[in-house]
PDB file of N, CA and C in Angstrom:
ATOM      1  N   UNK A   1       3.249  89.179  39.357  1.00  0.00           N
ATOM      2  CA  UNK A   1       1.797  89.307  39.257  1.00  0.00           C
ATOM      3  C   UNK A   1       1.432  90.482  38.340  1.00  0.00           C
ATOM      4  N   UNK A   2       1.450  91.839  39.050  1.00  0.00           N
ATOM      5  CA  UNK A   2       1.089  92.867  38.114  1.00  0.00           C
ATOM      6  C   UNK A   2       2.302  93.603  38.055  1.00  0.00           C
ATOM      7  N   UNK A   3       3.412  93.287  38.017  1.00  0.00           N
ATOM      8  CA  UNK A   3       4.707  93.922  37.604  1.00  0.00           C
ATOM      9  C   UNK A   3       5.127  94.044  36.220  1.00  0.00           C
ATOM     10  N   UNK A   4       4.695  93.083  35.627  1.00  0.00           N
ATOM     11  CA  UNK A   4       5.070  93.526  33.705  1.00  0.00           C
ATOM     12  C   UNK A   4       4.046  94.516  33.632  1.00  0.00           C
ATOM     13  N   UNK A   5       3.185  94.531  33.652  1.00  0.00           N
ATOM     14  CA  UNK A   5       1.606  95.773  33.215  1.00  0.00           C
ATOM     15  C   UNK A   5       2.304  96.904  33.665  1.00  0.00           C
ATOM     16  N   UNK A   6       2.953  96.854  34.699  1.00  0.00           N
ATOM     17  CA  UNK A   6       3.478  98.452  35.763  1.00  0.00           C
ATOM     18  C   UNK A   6       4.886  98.550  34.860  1.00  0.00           C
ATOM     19  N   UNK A   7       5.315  97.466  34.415  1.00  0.00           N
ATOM     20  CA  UNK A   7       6.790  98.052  33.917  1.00  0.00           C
ATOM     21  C   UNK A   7       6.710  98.803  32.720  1.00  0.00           C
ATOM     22  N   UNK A   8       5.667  98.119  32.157  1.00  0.00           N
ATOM     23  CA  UNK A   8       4.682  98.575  30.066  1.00  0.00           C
ATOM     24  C   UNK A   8       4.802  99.643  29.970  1.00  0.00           C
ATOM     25  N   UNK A   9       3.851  99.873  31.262  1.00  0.00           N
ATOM     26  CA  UNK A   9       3.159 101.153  31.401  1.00  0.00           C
ATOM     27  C   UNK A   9       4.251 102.138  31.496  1.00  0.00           C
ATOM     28  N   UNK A  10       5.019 101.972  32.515  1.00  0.00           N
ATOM     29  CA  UNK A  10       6.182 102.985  32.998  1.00  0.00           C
ATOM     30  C   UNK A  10       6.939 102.921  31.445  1.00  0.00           C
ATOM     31  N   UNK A  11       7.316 102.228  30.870  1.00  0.00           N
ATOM     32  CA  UNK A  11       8.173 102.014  29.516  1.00  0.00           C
ATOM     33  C   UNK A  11       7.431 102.932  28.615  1.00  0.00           C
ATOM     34  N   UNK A  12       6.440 102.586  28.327  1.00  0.00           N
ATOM     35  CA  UNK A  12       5.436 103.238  27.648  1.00  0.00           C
ATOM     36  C   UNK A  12       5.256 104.746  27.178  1.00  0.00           C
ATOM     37  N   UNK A  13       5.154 105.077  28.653  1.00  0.00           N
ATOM     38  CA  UNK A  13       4.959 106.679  29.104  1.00  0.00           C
ATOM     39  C   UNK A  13       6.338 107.496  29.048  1.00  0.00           C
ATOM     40  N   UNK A  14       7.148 106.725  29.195  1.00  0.00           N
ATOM     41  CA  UNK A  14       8.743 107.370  28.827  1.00  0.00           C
ATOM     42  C   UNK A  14       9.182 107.344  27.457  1.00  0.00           C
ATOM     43  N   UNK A  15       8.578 106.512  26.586  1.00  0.00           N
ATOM     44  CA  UNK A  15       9.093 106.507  25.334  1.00  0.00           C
ATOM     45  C   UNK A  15       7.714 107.798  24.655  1.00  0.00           C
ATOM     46  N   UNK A  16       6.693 107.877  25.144  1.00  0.00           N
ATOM     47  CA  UNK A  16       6.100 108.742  24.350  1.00  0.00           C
ATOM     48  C   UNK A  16       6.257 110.397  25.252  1.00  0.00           C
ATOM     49  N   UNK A  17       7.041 110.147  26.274  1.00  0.00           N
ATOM     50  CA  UNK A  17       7.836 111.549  26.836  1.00  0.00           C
ATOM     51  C   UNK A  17       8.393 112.313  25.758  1.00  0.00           C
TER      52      UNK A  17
END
């Protein structure tokens, strides 16, 4: 359901760490 959006997000925020 909303598990790809939460995974993006988490992916997301670690690559611009």
């Amino acid at each position: 359901m909303e598990n790809e959006l939460k995974s993006s997000a988490i992916l997301i925020l670690f690559l611009f760490s």
